[in-house]
C-alpha atoms as a PDB file:
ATOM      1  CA  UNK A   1     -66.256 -25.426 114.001  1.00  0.00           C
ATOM      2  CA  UNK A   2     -62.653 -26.664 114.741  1.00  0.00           C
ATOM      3  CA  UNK A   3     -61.009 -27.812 118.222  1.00  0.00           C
ATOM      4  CA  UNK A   4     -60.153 -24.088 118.825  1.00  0.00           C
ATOM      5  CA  UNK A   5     -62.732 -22.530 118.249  1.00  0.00           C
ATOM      6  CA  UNK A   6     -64.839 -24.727 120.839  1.00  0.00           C
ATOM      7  CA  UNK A   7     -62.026 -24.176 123.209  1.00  0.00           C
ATOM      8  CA  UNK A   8     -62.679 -20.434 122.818  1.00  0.00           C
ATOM      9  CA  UNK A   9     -66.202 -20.562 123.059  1.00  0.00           C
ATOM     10  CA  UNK A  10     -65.755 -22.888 125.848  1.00  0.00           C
ATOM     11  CA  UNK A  11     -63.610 -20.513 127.651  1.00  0.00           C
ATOM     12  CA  UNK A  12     -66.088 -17.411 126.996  1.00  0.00           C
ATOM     13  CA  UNK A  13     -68.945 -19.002 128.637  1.00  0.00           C
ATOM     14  CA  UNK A  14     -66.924 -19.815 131.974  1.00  0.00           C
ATOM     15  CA  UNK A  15     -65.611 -15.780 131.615  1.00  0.00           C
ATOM     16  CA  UNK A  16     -68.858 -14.295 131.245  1.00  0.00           C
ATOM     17  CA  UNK A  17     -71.523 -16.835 132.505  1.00  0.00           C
ATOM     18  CA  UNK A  18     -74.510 -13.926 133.219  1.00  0.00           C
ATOM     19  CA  UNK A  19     -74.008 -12.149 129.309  1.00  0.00           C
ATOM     20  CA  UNK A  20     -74.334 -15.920 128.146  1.00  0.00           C
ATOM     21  CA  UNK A  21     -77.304 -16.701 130.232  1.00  0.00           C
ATOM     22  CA  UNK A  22     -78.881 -13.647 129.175  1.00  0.00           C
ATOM     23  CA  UNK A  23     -78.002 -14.429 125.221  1.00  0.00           C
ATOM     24  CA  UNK A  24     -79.586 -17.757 125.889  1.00  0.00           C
ATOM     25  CA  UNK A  25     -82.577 -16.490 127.507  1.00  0.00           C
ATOM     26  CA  UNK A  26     -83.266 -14.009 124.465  1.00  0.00           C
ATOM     27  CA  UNK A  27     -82.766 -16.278 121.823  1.00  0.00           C
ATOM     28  CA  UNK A  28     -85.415 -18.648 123.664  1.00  0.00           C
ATOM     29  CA  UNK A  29     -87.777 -15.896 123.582  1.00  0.00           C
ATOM     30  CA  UNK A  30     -87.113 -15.113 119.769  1.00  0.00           C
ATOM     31  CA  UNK A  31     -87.518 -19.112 119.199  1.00  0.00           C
ATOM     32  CA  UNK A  32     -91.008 -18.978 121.180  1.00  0.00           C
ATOM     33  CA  UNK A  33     -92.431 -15.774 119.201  1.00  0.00           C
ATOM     34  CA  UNK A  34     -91.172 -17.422 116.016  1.00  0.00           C
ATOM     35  CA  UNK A  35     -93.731 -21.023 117.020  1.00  0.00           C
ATOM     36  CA  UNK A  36     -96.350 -18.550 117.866  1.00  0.00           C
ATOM     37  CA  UNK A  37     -96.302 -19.848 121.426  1.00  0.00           C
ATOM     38  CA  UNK A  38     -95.899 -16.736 123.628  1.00  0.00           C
ATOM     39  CA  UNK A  39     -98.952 -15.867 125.640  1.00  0.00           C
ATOM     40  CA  UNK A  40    -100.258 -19.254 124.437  1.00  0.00           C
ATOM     41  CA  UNK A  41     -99.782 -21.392 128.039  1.00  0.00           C
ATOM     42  CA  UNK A  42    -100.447 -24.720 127.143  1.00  0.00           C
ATOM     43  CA  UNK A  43    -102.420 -26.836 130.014  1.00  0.00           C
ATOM     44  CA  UNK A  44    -103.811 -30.754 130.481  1.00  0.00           C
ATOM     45  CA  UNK A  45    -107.018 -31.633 131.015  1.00  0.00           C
ATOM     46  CA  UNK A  46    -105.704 -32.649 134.830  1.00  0.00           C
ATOM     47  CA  UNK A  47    -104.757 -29.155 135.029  1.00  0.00           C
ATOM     48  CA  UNK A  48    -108.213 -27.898 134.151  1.00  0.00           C
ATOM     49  CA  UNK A  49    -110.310 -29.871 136.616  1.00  0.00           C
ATOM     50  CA  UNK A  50    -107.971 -28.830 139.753  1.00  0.00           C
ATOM     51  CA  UNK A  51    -108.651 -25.404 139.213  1.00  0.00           C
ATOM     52  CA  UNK A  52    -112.192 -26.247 138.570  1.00  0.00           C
ATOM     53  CA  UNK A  53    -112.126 -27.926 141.852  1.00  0.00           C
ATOM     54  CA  UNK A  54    -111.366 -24.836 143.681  1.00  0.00           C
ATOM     55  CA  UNK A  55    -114.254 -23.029 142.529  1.00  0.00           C
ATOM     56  CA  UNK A  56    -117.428 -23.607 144.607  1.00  0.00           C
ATOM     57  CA  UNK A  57    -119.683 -23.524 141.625  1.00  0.00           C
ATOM     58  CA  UNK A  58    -117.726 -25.972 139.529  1.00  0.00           C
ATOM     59  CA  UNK A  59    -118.488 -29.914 139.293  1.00  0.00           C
ATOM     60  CA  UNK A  60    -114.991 -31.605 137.376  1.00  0.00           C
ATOM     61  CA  UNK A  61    -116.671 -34.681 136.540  1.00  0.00           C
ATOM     62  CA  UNK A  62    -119.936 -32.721 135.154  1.00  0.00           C
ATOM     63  CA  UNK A  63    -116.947 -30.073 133.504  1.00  0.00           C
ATOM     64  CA  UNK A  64    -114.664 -33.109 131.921  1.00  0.00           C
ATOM     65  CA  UNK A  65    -117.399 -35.102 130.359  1.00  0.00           C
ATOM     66  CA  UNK A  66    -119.035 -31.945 129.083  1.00  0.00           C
ATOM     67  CA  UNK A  67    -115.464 -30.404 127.501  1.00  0.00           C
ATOM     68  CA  UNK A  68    -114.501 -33.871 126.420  1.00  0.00           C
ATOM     69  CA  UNK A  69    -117.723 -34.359 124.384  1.00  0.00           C
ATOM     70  CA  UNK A  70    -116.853 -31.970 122.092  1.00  0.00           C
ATOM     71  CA  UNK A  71    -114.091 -33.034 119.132  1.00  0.00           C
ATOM     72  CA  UNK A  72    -112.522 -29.706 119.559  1.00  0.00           C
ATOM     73  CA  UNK A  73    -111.255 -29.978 122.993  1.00  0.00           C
ATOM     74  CA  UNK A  74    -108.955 -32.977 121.907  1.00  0.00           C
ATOM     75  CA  UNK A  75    -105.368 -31.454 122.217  1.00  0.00           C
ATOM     76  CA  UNK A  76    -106.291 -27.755 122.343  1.00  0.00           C
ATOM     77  CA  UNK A  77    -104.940 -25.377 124.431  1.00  0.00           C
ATOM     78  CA  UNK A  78    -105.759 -22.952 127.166  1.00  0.00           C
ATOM     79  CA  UNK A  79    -107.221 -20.534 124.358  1.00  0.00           C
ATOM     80  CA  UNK A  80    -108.688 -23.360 122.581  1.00  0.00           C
ATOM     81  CA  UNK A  81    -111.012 -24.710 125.770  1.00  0.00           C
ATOM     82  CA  UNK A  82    -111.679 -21.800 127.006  1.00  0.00           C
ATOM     83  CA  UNK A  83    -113.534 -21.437 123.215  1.00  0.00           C
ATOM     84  CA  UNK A  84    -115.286 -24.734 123.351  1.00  0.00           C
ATOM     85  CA  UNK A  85    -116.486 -23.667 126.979  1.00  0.00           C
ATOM     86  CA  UNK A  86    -117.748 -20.861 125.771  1.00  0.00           C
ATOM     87  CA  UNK A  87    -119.236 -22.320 122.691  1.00  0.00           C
ATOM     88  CA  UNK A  88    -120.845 -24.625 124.729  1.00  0.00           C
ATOM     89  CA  UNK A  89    -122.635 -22.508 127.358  1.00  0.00           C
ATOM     90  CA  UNK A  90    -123.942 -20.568 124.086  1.00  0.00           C
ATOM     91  CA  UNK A  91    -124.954 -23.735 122.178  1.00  0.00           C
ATOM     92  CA  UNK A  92    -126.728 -24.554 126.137  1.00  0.00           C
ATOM     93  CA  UNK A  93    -128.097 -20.657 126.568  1.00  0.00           C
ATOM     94  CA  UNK A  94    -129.759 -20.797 123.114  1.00  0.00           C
ATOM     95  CA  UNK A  95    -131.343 -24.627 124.009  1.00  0.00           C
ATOM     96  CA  UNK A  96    -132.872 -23.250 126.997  1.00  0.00           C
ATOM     97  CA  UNK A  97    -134.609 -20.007 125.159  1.00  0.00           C
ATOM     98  CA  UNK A  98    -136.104 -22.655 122.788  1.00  0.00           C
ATOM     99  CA  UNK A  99    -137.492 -24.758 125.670  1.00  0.00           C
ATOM    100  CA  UNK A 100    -138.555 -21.371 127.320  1.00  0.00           C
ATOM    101  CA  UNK A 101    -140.499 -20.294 124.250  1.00  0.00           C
ATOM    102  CA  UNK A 102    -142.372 -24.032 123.992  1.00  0.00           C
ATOM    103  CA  UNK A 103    -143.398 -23.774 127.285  1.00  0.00           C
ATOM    104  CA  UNK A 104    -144.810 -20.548 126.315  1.00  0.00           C
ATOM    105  CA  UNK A 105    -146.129 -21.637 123.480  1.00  0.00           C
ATOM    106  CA  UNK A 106    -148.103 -24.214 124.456  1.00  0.00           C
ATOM    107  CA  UNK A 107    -145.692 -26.918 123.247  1.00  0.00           C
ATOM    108  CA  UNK A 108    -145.165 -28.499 126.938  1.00  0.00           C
ATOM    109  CA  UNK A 109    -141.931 -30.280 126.846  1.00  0.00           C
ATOM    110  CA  UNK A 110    -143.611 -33.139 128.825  1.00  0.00           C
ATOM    111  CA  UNK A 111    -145.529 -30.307 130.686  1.00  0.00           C
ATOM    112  CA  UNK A 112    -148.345 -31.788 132.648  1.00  0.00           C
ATOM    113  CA  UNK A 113    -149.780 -29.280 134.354  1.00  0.00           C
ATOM    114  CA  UNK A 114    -152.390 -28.489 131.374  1.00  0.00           C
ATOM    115  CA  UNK A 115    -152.666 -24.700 131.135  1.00  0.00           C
ATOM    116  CA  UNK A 116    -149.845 -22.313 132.567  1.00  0.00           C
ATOM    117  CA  UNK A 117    -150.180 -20.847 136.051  1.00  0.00           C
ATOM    118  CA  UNK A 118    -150.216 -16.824 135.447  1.00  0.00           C
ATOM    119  CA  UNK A 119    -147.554 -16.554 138.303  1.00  0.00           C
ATOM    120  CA  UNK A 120    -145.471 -19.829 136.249  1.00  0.00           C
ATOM    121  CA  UNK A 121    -145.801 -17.840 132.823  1.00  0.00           C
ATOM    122  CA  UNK A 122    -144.675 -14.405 134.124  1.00  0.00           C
ATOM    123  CA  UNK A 123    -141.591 -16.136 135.434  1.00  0.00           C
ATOM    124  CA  UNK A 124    -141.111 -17.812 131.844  1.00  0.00           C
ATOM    125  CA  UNK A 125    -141.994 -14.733 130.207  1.00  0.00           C
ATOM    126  CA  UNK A 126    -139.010 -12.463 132.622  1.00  0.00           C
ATOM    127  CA  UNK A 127    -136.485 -16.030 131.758  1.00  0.00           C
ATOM    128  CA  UNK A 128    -137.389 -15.882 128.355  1.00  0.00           C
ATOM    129  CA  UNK A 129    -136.151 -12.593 128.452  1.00  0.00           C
ATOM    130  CA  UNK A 130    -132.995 -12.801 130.614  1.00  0.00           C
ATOM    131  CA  UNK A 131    -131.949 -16.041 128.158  1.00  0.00           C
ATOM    132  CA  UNK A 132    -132.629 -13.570 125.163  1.00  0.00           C
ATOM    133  CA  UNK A 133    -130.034 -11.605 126.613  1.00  0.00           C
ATOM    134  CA  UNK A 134    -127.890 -14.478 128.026  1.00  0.00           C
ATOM    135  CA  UNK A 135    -127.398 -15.549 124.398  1.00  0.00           C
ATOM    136  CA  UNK A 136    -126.218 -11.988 122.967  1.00  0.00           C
ATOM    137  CA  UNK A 137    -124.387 -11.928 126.207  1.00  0.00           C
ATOM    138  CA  UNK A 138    -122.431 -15.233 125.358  1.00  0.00           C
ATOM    139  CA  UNK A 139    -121.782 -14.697 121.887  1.00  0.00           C
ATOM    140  CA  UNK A 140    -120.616 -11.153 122.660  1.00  0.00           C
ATOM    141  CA  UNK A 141    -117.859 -13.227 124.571  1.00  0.00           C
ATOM    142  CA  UNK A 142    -116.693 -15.071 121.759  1.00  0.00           C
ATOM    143  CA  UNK A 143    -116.058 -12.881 119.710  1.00  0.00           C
ATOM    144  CA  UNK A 144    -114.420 -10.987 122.313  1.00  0.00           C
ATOM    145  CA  UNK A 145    -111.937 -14.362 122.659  1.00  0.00           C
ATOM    146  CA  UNK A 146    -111.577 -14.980 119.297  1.00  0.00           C
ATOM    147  CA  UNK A 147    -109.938 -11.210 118.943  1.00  0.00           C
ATOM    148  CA  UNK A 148    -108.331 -12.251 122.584  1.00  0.00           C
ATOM    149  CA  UNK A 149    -109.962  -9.539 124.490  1.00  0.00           C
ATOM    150  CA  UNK A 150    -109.728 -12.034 127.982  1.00  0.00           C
ATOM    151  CA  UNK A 151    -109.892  -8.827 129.998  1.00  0.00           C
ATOM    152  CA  UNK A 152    -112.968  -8.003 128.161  1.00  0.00           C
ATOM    153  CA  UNK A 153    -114.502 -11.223 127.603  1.00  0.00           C
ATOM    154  CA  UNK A 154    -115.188 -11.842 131.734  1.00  0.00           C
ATOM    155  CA  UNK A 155    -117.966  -8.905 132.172  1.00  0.00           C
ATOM    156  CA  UNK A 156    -120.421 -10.459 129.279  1.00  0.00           C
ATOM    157  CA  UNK A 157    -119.632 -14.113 130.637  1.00  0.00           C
ATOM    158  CA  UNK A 158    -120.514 -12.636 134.295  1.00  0.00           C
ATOM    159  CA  UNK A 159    -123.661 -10.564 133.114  1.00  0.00           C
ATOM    160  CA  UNK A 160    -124.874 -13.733 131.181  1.00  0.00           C
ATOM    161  CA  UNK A 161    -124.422 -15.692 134.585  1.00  0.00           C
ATOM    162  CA  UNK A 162    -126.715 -13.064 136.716  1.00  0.00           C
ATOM    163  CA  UNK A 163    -128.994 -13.656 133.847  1.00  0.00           C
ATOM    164  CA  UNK A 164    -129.820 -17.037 134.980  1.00  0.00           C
ATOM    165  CA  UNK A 165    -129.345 -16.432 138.502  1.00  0.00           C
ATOM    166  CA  UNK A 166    -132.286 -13.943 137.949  1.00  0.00           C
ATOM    167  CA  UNK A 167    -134.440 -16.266 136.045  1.00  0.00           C
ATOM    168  CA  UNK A 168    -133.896 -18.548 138.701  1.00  0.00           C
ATOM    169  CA  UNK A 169    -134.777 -16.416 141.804  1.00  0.00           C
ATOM    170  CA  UNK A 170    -138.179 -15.244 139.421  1.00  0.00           C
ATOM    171  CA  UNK A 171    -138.486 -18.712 140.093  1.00  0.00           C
ATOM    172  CA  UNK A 172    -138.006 -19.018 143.566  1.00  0.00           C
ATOM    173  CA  UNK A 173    -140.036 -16.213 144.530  1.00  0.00           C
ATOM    174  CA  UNK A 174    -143.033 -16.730 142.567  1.00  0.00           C
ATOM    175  CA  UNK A 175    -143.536 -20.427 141.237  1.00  0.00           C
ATOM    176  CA  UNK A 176    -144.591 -21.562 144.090  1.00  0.00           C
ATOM    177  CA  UNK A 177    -144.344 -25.302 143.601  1.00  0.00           C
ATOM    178  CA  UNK A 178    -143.225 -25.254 140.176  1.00  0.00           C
ATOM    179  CA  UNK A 179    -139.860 -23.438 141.359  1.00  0.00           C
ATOM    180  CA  UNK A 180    -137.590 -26.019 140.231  1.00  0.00           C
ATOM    181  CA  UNK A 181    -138.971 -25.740 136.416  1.00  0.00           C
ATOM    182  CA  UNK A 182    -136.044 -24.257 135.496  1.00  0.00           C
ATOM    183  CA  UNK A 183    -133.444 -25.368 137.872  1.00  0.00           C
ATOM    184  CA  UNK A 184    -131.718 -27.993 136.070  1.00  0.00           C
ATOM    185  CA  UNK A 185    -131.333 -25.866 132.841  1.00  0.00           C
ATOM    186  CA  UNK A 186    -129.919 -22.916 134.917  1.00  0.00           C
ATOM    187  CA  UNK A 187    -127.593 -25.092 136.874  1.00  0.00           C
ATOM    188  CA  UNK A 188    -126.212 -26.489 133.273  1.00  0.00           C
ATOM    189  CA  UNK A 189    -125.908 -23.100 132.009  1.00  0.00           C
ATOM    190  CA  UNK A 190    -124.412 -21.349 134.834  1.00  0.00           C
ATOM    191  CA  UNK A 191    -121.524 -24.638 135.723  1.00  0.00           C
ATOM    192  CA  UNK A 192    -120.491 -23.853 131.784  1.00  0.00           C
ATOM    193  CA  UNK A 193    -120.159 -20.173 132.435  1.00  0.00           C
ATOM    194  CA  UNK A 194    -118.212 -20.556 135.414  1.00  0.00           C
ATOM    195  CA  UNK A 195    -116.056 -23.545 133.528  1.00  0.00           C
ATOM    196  CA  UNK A 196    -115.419 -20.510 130.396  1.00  0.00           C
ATOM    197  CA  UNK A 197    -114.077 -18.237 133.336  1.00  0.00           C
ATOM    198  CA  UNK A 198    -111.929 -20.890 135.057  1.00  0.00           C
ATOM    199  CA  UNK A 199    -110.136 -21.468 131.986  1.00  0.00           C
ATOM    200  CA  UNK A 200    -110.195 -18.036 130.960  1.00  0.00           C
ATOM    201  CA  UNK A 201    -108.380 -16.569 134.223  1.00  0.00           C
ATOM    202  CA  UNK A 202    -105.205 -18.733 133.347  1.00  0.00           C
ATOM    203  CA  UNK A 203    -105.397 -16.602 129.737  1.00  0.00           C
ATOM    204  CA  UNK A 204    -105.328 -13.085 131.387  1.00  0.00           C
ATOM    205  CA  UNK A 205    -102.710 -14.490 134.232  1.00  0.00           C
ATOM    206  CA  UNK A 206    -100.600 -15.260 131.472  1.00  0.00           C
END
């Protein structure tokens, strides 16, 4: 471009400073859809844990170390942890079921109490139940993110959460003083759910 030509386009800009802001906002947009990086907010780690700290339910330090343990969380995205969250929580759903059906089956899992309690086995038969359909639940949420259904994803992730709320009130209620059997496993399993929403708000926000 030669010396008048800049002065030209110089002088245009200070003429007609809103059509030029409004060019220059449009061709950023074009530039963004061309990387692929509309809809796609990127977000740190940092980021992650202070919304994670606003929740009740959620424990950052417990969230981090758990996210961060999986290779596929290094440099991802919003989409990309909300997936390992998710993949997570059904990797942790489908760990439980197994312990569930050991118990059940006789295999103890350090299980000292010799034979089950009837009350202790109804509860693990009603969990072993709810954590059948925590699973389906969780997996029916993945593939609901992989097609980017957010909107859509949130009800299975929130039914498989009252899924182990309910196996742990059966628990409660009935165990008498083997109530906490389960505890642990349901407090795992629900802190990943609720982690897979956190992250998954900022997608349907976006």
């Amino acid at each position: 471009m030669n010396p008048r030509s800049k002065q030209i386009n110089h002088q245009a800009l200070h003429q007609n400073p809103e059509i030029n802001a409004s060019e220059q906002r449009q061709k950023l947009i074009q530039s963004r859809k061309k990387r692929g990086t509309m809809h796609r907010p990127m977000i740190t780690m940092l980021s992650i844990l202070i919304i994670l700290a606003l929740s009740v339910n959620a424990q950052p330090s417990f969230c981090e170390s758990t996210l961060r343990s999986d290779p596929r969380s290094e440099g991802a995205d919003t989409a990309g942890l909300a997936a390992v969250a998710l993949a997570l929580a059904a990797s942790n759903a489908t760990d439980n079921a197994a312990f569930i059906g050991r118990m059940l089956g006789g295999g103890g899992d350090g299980w000292a109490g010799g034979s089950l309690d009837p009350a202790v086995e109804q509860c693990l038969s009603d969990c072993a139940d709810q954590y059948v359909d925590a699973v389906e639940q969780v997996e029916a949420s993945i593939a609901a993110a992989s097609a980017r259904d957010y909107g859509g994803l949130r009800p299975w992730v929130k039914a498989a959460l009252a899924d182990a709320e309910s196996c742990e009130e059966g628990f409660r209620m009935e165990a008498g003083g083997h109530q906490m059997l389960m505890s642990r496993r349901n407090k795992v399993f629900k802190l990943l759910c609720d982690t897979a929403l956190r992250i998954v708000e900022l997608l349907v926000l976006a």
